[in-house]
Protein backbone atom coordinates (compact mmCIF):
# COMPACT_ATOMS: atom_id res chain seq x y z
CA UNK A 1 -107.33 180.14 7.69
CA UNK A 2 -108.29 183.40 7.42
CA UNK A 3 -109.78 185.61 10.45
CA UNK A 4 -111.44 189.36 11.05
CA UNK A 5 -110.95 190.88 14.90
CA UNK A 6 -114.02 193.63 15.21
CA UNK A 7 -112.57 196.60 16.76
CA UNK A 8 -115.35 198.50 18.92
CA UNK A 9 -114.77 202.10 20.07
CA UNK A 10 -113.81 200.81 24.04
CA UNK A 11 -112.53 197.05 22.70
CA UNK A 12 -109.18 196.67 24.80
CA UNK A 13 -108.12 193.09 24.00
CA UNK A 14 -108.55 193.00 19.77
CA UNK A 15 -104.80 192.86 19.79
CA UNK A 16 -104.23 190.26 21.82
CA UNK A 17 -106.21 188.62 19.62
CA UNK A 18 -104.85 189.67 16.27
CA UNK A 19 -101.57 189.02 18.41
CA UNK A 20 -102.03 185.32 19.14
CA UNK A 21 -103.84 184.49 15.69
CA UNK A 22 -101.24 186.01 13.70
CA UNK A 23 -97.80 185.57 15.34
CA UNK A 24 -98.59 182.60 17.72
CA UNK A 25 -100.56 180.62 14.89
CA UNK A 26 -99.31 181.82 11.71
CA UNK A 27 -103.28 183.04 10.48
CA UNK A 28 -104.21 185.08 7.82
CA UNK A 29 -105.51 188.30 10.30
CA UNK A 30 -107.41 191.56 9.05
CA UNK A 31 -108.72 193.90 11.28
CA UNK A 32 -111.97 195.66 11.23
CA UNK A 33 -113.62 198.68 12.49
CA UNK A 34 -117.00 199.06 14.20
CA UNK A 35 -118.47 201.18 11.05
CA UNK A 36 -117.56 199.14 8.27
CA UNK A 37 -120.08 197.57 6.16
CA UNK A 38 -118.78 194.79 4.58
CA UNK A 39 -116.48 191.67 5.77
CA UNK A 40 -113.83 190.59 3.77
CA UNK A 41 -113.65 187.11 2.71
CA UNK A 42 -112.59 184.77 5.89
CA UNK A 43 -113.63 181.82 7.50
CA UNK A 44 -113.95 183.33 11.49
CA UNK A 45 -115.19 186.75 12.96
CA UNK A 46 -114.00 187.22 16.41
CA UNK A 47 -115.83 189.87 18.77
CA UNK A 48 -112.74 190.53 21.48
CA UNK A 49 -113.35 191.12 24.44
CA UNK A 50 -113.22 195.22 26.27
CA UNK A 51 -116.12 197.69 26.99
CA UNK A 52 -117.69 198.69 23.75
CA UNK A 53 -119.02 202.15 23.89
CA UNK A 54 -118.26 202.03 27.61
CA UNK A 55 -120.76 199.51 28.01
CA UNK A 56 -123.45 202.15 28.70
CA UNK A 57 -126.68 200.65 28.99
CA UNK A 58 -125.86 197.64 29.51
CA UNK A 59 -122.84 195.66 28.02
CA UNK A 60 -123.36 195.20 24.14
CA UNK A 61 -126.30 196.87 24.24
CA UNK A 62 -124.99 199.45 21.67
CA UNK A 63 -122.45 197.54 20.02
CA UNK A 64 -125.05 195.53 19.11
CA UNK A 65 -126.18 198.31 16.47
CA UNK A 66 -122.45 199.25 15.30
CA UNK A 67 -122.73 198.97 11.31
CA UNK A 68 -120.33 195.99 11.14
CA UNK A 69 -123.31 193.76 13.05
CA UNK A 70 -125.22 193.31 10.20
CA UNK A 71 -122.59 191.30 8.24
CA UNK A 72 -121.35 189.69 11.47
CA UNK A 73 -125.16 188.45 11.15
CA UNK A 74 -125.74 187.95 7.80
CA UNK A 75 -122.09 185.79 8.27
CA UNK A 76 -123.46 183.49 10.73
CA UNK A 77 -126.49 183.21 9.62
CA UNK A 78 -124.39 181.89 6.23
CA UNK A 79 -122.73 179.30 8.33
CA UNK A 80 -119.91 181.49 9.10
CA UNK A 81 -117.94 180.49 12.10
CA UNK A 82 -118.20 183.62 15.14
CA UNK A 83 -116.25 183.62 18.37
CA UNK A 84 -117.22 186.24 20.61
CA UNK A 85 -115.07 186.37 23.82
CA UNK A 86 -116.44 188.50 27.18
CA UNK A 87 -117.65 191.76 25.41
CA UNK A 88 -117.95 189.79 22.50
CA UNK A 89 -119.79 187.59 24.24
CA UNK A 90 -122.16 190.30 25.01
CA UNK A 91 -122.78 191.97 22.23
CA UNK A 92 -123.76 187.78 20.53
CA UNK A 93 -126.09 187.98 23.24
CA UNK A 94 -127.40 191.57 22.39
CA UNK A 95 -127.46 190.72 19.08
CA UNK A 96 -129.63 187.16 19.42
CA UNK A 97 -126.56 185.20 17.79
CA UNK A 98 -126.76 183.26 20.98
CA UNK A 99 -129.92 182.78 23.40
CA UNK A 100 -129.96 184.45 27.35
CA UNK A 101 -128.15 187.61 28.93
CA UNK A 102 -125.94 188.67 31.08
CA UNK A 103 -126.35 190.58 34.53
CA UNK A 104 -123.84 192.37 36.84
CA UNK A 105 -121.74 189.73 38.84
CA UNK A 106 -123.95 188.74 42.16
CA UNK A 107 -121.26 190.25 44.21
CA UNK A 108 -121.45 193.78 42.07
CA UNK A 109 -117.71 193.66 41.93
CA UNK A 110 -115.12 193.76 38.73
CA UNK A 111 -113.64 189.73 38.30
CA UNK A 112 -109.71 189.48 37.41
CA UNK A 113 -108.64 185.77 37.98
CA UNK A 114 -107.41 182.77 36.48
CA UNK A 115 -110.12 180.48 36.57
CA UNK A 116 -110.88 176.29 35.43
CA UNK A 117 -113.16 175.11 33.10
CA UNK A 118 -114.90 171.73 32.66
CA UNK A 119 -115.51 171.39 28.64
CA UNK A 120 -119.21 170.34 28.34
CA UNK A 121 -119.18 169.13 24.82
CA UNK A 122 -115.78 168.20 22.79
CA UNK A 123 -117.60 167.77 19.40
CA UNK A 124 -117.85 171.17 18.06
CA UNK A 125 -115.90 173.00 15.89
CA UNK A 126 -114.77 175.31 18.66
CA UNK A 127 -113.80 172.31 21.38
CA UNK A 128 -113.09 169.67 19.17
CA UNK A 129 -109.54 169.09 19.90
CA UNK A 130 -109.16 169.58 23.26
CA UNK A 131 -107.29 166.55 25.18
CA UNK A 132 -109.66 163.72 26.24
CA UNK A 133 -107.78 163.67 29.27
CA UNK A 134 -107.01 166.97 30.46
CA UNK A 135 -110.24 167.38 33.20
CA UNK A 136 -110.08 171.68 32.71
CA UNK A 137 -108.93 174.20 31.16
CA UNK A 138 -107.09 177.13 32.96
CA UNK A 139 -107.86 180.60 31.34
CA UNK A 140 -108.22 184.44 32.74
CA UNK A 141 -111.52 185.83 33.06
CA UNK A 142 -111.71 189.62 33.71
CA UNK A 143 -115.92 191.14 33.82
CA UNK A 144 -118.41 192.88 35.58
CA UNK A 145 -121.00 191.29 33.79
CA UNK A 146 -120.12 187.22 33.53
CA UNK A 147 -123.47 186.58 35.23
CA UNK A 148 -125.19 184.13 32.47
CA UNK A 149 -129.07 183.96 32.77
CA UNK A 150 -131.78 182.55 30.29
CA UNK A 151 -135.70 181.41 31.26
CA UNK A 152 -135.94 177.97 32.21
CA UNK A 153 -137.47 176.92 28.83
CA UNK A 154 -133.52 178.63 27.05
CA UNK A 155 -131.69 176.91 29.74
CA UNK A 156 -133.22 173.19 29.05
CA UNK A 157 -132.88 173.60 25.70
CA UNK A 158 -128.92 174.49 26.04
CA UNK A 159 -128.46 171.63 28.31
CA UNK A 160 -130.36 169.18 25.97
CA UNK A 161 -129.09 170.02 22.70
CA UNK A 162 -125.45 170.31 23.84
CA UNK A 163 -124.61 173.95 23.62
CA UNK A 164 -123.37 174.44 26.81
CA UNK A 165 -119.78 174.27 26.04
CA UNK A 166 -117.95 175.34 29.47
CA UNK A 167 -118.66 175.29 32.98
CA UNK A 168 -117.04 177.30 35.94
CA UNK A 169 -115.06 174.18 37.95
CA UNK A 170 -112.48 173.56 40.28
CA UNK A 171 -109.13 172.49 39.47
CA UNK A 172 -110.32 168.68 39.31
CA UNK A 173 -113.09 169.56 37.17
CA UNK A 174 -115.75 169.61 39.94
CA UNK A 175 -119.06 171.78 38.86
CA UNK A 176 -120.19 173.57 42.58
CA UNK A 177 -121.09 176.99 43.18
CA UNK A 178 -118.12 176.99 45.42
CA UNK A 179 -116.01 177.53 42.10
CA UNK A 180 -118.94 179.49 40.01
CA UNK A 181 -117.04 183.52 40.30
CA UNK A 182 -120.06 185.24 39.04
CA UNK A 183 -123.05 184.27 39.75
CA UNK A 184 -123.85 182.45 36.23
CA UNK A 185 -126.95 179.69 35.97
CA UNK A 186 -125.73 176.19 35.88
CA UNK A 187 -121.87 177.48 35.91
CA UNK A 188 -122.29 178.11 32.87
CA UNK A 189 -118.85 180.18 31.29
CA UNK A 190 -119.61 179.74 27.36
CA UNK A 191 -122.16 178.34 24.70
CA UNK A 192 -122.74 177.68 21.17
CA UNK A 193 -125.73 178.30 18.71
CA UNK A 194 -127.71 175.02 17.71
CA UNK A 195 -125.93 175.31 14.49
CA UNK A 196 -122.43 175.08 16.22
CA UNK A 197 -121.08 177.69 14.23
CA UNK A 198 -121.40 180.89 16.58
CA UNK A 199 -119.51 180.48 19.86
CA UNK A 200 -119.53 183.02 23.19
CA UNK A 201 -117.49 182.72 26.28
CA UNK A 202 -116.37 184.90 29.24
CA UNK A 203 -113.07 183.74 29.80
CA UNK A 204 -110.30 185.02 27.77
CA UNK A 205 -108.69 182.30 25.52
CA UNK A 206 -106.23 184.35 23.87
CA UNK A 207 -104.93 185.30 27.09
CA UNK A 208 -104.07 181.78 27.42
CA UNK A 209 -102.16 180.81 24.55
CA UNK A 210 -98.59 180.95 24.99
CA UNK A 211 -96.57 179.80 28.43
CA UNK A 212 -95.07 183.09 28.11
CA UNK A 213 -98.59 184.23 29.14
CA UNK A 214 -98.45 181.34 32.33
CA UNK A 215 -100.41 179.26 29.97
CA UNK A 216 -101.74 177.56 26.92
CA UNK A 217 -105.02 176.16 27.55
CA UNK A 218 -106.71 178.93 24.94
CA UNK A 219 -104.49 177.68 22.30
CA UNK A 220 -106.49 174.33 22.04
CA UNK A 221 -109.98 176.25 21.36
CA UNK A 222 -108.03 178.63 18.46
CA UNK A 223 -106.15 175.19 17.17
CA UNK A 224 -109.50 173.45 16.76
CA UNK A 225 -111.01 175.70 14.64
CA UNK A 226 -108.15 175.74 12.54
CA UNK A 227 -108.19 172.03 11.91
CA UNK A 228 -112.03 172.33 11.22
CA UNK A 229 -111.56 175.21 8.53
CA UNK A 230 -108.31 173.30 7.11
CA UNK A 231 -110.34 169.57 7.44
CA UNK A 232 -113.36 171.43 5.28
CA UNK A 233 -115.70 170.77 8.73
């Protein structure tokens, strides 16, 4: 499978990313910068996760209009499968890849902590071969703007078509606001386009993909879209 990682003037984690796709799971990898124009040919984009351009304004807010956007758009809008983790997250948002925004946690404070995730919907691309029994997933999340919000009318529509694809949890897999870090509507910690090819999370999968790391819960979310890409969907 072949892969671009979007380097951002401010992106801190597109090697970890490159790091984990390439040496961890033997992928084709090419990185690209923020002002190129054109993709090469792959089958996943991933937006990593950092502070793009400082996240002035607000994050992704200029990232959004970095030349490399508009083929990370026309991509998806081809069918082309995107993973944006935390910034990248962000700047999906910023971009309207993926409905709602983000706000500044509710306790106005920078979040570095392993965290557990219910997975909302196992039949995407993204989720697909995550263990029917294991309740979470344990992954790092590290933001000071995780705070998911959408209007009412974007939030029933997530919930009813499936797109919510994690929830903040407890270790048991227990959805309370006891267990929700920053603030985020319904718990939510990632979603997915209608189209299930465009994916956005908070938490930091390739972070958790090796038990060097203290865990390899992240692997299962790169995995499955391996086996979708080498299954032909």
């Amino acid at each position: 499978m072949r892969w671009a990682v979007i380097t951002f003037p401010g992106s801190n984690c597109d090697q970890d990313c490159v790091d984990q796709l390439e040496r961890v799971l033997g992928q084709e990898v090419t990185s690209v910068w923020h002002r190129d124009t054109v993709l090469p040919e792959v089958d996943c984009v991933v937006l990593p996760g950092g502070f793009s351009y400082g996240d002035y304004l607000r994050a992704g807010s200029i990232a959004r209009f970095s030349p490399i956007m508009k083929a990370v758009t026309e991509f998806a809008n081809r069918g082309g499968f995107v993973l944006g983790i935390c910034n990248g997250f962000q700047i999906l948002l910023e971009a309207g890849l993926l409905p709602g925004a983000m706000q500044r946690n509710r306790d106005l404070s920078f979040i570095c902590e392993t965290i557990h995730l219910t997975v909302e919907n196992r039949k995407t691309p993204l989720t697909r071969d995550v263990p029917e029994d294991q309740k979470t997933l344990s992954i790092p999340i590290a933001h000071m703007e995780g705070n998911y919000t959408a209007d009412p009318e974007t939030l029933q529509a997530l919930e009813s078509n499936g797109q919510v694809l994690f929830r903040y949890a407890d270790i048991e897999g227990s959805v309370h606001d006891d267990h929700n870090p920053n603030g985020s509507l319904n718990n939510i910690a990632g979603i997915c386009n209608a189209e299930r090819n465009v994916f956005g999370m908070m938490p930091h999968p390739e972070r958790a993909s090796e038990s060097i790391l203290g865990g390899v819960d992240g692997a299962w979310l790169f995995k499955s879209l391996v086996n979708t890409v080498e299954e032909g969907r």
